[in-house]
C-alpha atoms as a PDB file:
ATOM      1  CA  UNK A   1      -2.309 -20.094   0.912  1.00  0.00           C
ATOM      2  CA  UNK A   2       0.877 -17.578   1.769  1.00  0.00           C
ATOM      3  CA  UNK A   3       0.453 -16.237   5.409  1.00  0.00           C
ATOM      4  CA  UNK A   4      -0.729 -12.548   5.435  1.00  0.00           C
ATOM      5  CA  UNK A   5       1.723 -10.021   5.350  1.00  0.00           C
ATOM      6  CA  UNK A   6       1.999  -8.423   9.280  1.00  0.00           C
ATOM      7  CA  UNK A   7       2.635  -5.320  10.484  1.00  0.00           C
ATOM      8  CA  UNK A   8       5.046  -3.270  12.505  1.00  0.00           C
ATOM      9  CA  UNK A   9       4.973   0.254  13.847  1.00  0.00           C
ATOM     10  CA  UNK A  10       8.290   2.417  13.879  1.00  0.00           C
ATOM     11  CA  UNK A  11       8.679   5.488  15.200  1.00  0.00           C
ATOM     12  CA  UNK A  12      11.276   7.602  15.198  1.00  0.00           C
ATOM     13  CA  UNK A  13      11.481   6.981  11.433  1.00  0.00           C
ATOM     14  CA  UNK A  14      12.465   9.583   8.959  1.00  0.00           C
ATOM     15  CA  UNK A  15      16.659   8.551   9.330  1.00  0.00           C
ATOM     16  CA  UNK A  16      19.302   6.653  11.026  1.00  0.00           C
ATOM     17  CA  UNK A  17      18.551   3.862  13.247  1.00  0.00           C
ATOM     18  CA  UNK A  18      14.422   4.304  12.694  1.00  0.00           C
ATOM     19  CA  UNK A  19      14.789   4.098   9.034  1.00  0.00           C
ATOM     20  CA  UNK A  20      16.708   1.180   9.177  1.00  0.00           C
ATOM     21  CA  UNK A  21      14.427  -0.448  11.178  1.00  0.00           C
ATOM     22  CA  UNK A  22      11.999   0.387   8.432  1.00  0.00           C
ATOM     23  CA  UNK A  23      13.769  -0.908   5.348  1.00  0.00           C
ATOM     24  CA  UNK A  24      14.465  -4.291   7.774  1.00  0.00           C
ATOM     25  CA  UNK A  25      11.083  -4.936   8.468  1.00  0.00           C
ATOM     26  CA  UNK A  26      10.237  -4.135   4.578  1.00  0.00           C
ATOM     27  CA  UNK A  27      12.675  -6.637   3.604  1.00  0.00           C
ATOM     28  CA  UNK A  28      11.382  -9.405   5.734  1.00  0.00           C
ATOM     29  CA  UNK A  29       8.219  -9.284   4.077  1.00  0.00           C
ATOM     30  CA  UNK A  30       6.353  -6.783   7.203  1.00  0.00           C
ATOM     31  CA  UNK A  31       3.982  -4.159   6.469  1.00  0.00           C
ATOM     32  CA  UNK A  32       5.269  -0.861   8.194  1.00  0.00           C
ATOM     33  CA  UNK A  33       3.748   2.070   9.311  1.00  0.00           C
ATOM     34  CA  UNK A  34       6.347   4.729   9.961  1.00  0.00           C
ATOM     35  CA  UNK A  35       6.301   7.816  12.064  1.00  0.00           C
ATOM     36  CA  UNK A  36       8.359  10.710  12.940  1.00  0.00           C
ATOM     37  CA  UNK A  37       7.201  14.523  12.868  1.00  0.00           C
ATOM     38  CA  UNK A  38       7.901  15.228   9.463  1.00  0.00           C
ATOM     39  CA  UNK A  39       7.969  11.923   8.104  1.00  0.00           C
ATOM     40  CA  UNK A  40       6.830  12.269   4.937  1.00  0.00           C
ATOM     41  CA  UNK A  41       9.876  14.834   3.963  1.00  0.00           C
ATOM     42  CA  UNK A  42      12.120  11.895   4.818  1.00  0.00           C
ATOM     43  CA  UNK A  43      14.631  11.507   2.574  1.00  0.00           C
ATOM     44  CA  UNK A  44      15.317   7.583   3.264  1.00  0.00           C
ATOM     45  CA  UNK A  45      11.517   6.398   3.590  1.00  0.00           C
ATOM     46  CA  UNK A  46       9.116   6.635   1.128  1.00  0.00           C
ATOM     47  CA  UNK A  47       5.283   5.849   0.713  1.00  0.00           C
ATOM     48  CA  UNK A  48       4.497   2.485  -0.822  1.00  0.00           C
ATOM     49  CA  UNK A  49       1.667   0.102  -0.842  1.00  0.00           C
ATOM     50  CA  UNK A  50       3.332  -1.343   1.731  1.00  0.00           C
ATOM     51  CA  UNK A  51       5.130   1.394   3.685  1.00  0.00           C
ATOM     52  CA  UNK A  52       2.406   4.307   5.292  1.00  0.00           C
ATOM     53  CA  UNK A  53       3.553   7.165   6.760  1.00  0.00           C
ATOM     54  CA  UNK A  54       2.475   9.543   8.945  1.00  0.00           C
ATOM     55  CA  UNK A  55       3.937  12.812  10.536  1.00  0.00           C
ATOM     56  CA  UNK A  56       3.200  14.099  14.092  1.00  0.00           C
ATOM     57  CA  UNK A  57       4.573  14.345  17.404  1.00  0.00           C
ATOM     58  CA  UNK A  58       4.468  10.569  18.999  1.00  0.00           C
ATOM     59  CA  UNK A  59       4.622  12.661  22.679  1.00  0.00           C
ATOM     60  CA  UNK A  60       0.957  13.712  21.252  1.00  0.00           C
ATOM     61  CA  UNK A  61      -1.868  11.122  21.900  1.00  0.00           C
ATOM     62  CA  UNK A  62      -3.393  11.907  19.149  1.00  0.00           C
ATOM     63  CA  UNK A  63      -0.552  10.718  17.060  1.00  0.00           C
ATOM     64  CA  UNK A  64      -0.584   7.306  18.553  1.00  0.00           C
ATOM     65  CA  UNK A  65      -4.344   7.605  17.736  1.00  0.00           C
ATOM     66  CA  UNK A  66      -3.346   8.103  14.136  1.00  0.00           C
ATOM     67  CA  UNK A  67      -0.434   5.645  13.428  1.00  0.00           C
ATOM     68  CA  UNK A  68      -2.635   2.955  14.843  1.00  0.00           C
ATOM     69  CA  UNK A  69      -5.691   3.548  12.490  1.00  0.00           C
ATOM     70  CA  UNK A  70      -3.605   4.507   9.900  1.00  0.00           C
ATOM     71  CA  UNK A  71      -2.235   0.081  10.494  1.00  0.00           C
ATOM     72  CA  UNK A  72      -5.575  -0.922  11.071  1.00  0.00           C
ATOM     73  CA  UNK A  73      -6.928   1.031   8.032  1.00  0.00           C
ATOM     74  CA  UNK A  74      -4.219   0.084   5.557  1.00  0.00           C
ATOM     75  CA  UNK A  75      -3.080  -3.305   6.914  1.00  0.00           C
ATOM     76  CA  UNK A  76      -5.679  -4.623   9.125  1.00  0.00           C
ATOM     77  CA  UNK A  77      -3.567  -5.718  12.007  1.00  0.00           C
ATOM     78  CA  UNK A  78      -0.860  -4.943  14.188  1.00  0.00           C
ATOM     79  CA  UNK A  79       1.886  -7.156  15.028  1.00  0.00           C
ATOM     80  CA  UNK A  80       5.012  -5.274  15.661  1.00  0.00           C
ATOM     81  CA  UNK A  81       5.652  -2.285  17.521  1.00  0.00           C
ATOM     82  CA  UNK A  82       9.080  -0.492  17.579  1.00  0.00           C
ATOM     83  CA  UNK A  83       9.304   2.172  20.090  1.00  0.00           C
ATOM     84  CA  UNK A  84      12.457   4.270  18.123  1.00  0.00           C
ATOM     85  CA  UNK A  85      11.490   7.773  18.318  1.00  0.00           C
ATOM     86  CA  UNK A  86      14.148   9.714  20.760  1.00  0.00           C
ATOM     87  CA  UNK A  87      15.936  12.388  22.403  1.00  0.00           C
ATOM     88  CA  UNK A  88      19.288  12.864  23.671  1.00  0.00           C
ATOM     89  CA  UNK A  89      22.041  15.329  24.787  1.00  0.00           C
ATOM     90  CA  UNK A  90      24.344  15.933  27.881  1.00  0.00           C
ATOM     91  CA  UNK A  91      24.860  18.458  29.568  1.00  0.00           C
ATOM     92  CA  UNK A  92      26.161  19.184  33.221  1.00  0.00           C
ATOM     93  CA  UNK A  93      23.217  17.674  36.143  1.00  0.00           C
ATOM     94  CA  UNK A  94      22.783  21.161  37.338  1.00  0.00           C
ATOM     95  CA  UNK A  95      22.398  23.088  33.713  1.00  0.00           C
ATOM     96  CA  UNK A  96      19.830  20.836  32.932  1.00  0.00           C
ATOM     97  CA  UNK A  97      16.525  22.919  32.735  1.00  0.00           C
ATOM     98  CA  UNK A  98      12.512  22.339  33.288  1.00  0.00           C
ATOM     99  CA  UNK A  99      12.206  22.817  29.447  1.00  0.00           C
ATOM    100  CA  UNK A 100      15.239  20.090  28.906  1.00  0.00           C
ATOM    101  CA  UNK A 101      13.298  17.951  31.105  1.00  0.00           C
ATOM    102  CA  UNK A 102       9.615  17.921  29.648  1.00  0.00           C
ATOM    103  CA  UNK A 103      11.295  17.515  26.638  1.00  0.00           C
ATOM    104  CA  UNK A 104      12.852  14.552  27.091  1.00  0.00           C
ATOM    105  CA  UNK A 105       9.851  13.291  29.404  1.00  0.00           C
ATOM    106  CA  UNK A 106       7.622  14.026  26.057  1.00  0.00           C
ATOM    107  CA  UNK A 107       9.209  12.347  23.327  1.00  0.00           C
ATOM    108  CA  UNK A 108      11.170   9.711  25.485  1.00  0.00           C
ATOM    109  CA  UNK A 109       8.204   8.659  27.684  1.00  0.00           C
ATOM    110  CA  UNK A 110       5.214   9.824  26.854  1.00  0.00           C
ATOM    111  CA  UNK A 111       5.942   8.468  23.185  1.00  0.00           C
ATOM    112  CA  UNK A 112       6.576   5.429  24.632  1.00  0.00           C
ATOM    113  CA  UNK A 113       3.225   5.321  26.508  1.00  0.00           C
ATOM    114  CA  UNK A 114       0.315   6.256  24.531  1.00  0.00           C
ATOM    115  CA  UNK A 115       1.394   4.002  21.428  1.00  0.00           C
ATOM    116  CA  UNK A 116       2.335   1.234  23.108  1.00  0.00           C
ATOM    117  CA  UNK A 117      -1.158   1.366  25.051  1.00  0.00           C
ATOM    118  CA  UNK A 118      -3.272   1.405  22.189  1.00  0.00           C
ATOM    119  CA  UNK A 119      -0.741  -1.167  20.473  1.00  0.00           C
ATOM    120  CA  UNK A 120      -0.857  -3.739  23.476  1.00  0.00           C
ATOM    121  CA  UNK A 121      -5.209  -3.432  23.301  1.00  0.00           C
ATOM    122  CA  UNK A 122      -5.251  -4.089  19.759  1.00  0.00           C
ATOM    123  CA  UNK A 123      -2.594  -6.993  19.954  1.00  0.00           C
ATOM    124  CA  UNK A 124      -4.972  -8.533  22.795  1.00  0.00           C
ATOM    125  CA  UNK A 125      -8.190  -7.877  20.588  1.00  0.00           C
ATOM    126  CA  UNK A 126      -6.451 -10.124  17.919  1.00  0.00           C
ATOM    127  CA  UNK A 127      -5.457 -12.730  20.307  1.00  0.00           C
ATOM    128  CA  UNK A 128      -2.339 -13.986  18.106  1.00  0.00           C
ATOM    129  CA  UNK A 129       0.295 -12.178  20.236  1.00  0.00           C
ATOM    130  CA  UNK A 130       3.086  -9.552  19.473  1.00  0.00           C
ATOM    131  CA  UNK A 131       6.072  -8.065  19.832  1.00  0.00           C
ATOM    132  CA  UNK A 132       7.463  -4.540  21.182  1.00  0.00           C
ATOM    133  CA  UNK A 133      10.774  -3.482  21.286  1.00  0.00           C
ATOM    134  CA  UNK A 134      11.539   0.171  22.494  1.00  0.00           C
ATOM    135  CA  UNK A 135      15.356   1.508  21.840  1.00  0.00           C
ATOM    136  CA  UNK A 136      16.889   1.899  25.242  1.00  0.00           C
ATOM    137  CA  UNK A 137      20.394   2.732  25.802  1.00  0.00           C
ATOM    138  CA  UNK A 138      23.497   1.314  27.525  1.00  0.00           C
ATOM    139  CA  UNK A 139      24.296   4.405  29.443  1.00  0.00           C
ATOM    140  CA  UNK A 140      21.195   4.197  31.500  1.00  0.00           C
ATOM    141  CA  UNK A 141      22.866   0.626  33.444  1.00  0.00           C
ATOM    142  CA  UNK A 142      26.538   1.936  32.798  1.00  0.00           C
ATOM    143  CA  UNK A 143      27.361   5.541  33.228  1.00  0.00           C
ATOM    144  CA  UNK A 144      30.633   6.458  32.074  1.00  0.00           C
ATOM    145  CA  UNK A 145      33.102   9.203  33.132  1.00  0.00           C
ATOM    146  CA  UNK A 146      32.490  12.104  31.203  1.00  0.00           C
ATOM    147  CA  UNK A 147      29.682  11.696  29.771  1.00  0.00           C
ATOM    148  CA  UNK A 148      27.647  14.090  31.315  1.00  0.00           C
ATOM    149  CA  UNK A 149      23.413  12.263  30.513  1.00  0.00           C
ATOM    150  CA  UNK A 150      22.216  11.764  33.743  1.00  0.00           C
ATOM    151  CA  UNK A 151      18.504  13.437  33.266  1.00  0.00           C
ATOM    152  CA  UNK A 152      18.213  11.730  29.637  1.00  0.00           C
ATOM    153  CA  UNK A 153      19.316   8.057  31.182  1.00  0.00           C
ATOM    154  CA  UNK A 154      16.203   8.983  34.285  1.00  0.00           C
ATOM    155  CA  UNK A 155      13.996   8.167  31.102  1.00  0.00           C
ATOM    156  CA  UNK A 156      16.064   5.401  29.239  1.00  0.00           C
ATOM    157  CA  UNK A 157      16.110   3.380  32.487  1.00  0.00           C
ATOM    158  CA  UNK A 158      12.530   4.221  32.826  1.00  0.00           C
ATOM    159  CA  UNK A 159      11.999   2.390  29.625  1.00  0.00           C
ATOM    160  CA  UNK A 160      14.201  -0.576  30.921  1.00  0.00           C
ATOM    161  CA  UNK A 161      12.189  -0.876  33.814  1.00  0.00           C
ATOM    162  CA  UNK A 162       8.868  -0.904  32.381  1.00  0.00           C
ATOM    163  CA  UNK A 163      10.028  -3.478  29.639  1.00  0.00           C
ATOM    164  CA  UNK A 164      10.741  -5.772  32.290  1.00  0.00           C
ATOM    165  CA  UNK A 165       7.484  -5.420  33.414  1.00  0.00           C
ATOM    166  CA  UNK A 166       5.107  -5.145  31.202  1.00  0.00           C
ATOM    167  CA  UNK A 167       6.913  -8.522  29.608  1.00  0.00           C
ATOM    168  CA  UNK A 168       5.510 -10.208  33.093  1.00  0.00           C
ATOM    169  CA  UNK A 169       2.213  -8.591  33.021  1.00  0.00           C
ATOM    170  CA  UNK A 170       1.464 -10.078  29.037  1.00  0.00           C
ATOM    171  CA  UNK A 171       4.097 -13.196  29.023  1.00  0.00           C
ATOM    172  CA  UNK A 172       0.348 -15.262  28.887  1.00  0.00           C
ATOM    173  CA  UNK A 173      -1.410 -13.272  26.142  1.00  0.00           C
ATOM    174  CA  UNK A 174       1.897 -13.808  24.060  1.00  0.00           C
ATOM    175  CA  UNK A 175       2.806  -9.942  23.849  1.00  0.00           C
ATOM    176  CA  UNK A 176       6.853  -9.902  24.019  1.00  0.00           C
ATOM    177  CA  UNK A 177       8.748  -6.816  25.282  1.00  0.00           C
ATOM    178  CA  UNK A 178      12.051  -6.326  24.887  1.00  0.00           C
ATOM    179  CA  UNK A 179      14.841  -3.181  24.884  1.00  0.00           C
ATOM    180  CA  UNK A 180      18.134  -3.120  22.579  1.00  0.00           C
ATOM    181  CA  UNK A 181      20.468  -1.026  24.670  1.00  0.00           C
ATOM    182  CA  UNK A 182      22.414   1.139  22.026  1.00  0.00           C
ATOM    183  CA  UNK A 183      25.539   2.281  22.248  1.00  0.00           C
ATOM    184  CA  UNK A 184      27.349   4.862  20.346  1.00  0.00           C
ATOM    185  CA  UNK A 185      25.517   4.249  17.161  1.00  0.00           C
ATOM    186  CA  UNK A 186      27.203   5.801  13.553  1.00  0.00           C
ATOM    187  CA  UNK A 187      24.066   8.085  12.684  1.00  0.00           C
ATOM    188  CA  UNK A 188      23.497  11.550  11.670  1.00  0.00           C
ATOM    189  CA  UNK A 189      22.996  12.311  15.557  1.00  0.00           C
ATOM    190  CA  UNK A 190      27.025  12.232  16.202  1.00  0.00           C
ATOM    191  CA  UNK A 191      28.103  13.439  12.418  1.00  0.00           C
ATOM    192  CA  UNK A 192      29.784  16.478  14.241  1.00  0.00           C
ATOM    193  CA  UNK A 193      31.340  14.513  16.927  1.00  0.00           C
ATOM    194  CA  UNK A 194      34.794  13.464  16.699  1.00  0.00           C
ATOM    195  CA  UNK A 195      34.962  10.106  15.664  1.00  0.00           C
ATOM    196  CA  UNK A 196      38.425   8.970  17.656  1.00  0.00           C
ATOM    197  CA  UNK A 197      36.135  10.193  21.398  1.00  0.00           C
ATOM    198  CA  UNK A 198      33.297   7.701  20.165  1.00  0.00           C
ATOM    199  CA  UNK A 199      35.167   5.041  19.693  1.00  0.00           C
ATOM    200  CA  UNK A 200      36.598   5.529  23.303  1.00  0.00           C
ATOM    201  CA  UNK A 201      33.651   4.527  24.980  1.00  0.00           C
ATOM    202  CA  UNK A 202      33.387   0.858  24.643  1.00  0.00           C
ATOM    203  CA  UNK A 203      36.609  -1.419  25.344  1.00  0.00           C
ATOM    204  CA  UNK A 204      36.196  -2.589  21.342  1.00  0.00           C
ATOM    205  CA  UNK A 205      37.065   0.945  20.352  1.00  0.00           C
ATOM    206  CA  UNK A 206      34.479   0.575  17.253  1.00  0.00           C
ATOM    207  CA  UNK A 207      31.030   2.655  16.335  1.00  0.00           C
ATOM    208  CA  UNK A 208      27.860   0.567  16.116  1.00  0.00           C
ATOM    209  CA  UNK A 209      26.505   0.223  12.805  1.00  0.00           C
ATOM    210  CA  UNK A 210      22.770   1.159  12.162  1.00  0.00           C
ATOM    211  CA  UNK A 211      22.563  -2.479  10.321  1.00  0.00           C
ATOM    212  CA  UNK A 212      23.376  -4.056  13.695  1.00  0.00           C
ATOM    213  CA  UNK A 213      20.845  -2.222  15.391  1.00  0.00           C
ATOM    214  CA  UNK A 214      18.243  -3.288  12.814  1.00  0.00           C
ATOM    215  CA  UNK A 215      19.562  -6.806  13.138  1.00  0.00           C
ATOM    216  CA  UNK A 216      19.474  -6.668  17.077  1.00  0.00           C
ATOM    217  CA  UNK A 217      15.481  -5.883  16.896  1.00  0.00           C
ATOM    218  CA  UNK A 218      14.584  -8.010  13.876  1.00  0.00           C
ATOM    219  CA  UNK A 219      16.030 -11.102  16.094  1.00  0.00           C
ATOM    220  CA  UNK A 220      14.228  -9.520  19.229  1.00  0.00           C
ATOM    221  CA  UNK A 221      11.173  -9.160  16.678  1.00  0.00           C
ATOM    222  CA  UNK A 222      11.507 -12.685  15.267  1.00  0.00           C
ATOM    223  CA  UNK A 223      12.089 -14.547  18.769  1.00  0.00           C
ATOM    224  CA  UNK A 224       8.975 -16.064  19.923  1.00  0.00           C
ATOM    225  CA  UNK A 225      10.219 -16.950  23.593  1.00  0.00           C
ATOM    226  CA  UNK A 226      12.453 -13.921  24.338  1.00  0.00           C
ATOM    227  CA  UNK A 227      10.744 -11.538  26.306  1.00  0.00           C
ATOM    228  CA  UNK A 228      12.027  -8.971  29.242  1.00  0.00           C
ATOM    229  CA  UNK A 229      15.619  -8.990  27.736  1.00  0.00           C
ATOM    230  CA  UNK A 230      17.649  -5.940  27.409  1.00  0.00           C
ATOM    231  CA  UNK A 231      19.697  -6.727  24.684  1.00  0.00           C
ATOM    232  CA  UNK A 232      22.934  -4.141  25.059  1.00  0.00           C
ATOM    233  CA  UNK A 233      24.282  -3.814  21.761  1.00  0.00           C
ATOM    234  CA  UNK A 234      27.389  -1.373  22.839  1.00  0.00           C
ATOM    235  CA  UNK A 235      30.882  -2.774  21.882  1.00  0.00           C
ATOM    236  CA  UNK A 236      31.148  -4.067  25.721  1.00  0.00           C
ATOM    237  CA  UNK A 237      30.255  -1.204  27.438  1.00  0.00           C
ATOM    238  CA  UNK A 238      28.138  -2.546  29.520  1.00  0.00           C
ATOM    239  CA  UNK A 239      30.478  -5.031  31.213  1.00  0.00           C
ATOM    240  CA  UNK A 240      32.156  -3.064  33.077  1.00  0.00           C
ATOM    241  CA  UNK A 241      35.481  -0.525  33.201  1.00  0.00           C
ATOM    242  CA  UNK A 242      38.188  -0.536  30.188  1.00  0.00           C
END
């Protein structure tokens, strides 16, 4: 007998890097549910017998709630979680506001959280292990001039820290967390930027494709004794000036 199909969790889904991710995981033979909070007016993922979607806030606990029964309902299992879903913009430290902040605290944290709770408890119910990788960002390790993100990197290095841990706290129930540390990725997020000032901030001078993301959390996905890496996928960035 084939192996049963398993299943992975995106959020963050509806375009760019998330629905990537999506099509990746389809391709390798995963079940996905996807989220984002209007995912089913995505124009780049669609509804299949093997692709459910389902809109909603992930800040929301009651969207976790819903994206797990929604696997557990359609697919039976949970084997994969990929904690996409993200916001992001710069701004001066002191222009920053309280609204900026529970913003990014909502989607960038608390979406992180509640899924990832109710992820890890039904990953130890099954008792065959797991993986999670959450979408970080280089910035958060390696600020550079002029780039003005230092309240959105208070939550990306949150979510490096706490990858690090929790990947100690399950290494013996087989649950693997890991981070891919993006760069300046080529998505709809930057379309109005000027492509020449992306390309200055990484010593290669290039843009990170979304297929190279995808790849980076397939391989973090796939490898059964990686866990607590933060895999910086940033054309150098992260190694030091340039």
């Amino acid at each position: 007998m084939s192996n049963p199909r398993k299943t992975a969790i995106v959020t963050g889904a509806s375009q760019g890097i998330g629905a990537g991710i999506v099509k990746g995981f389809v391709e390798r033979g995963f079940n996905v549910v996807a989220n984002s909070r209007k995912m089913t007016q995505s124009s780049e993922v669609a509804a299949s017998d093997n692709v459910a979607l389902v809109d909603g806030h992930i800040g929301d606990p009651a969207t976790a709630a819903r994206i797990v029964e929604t696997a557990l309902l359609r697919f039976k299992s949970i084997d994969a979680l990929v904690n996409n879903a993200g916001i992001f913009f710069t701004k001066p430290f002191t222009d920053y506001t309280a609204d900026d902040f529970r913003s990014l605290v909502s989607t960038n944290l608390e979406g992180f959280l509640y899924v990832t709770q109710l992820v890890v408890k039904q990953m130890l119910a099954q008792k065959t292990g797991g993986s999670i990788v959450t979408i970080s960002a280089a910035l958060a390790e390696n600020p550079i001039a002029g780039v003005k993100a230092s309240v959105p990197m208070i939550t990306k290095g949150g979510l490096n820290t706490i990858t690090t841990q929790l990947a100690m706290e399950y290494a013996k129930d087989g649950i693997r967390f890991n981070a891919v540390a993006a760069g300046v990725v080529d998505t709809p997020l930057h379309k109005d930027d000027p492509k020449e000032v992306l390309r200055s901030l990484n010593p290669m001078g290039v843009l990170s494709s979304v297929e190279e993301i995808v790849d980076a959390v397939i391989y973090l996905t796939e490898a059964h004794t990686v866990t607590g890496e933060i895999l910086n996928v940033d054309g150098g960035a992260h190694t030091g000036r340039w």
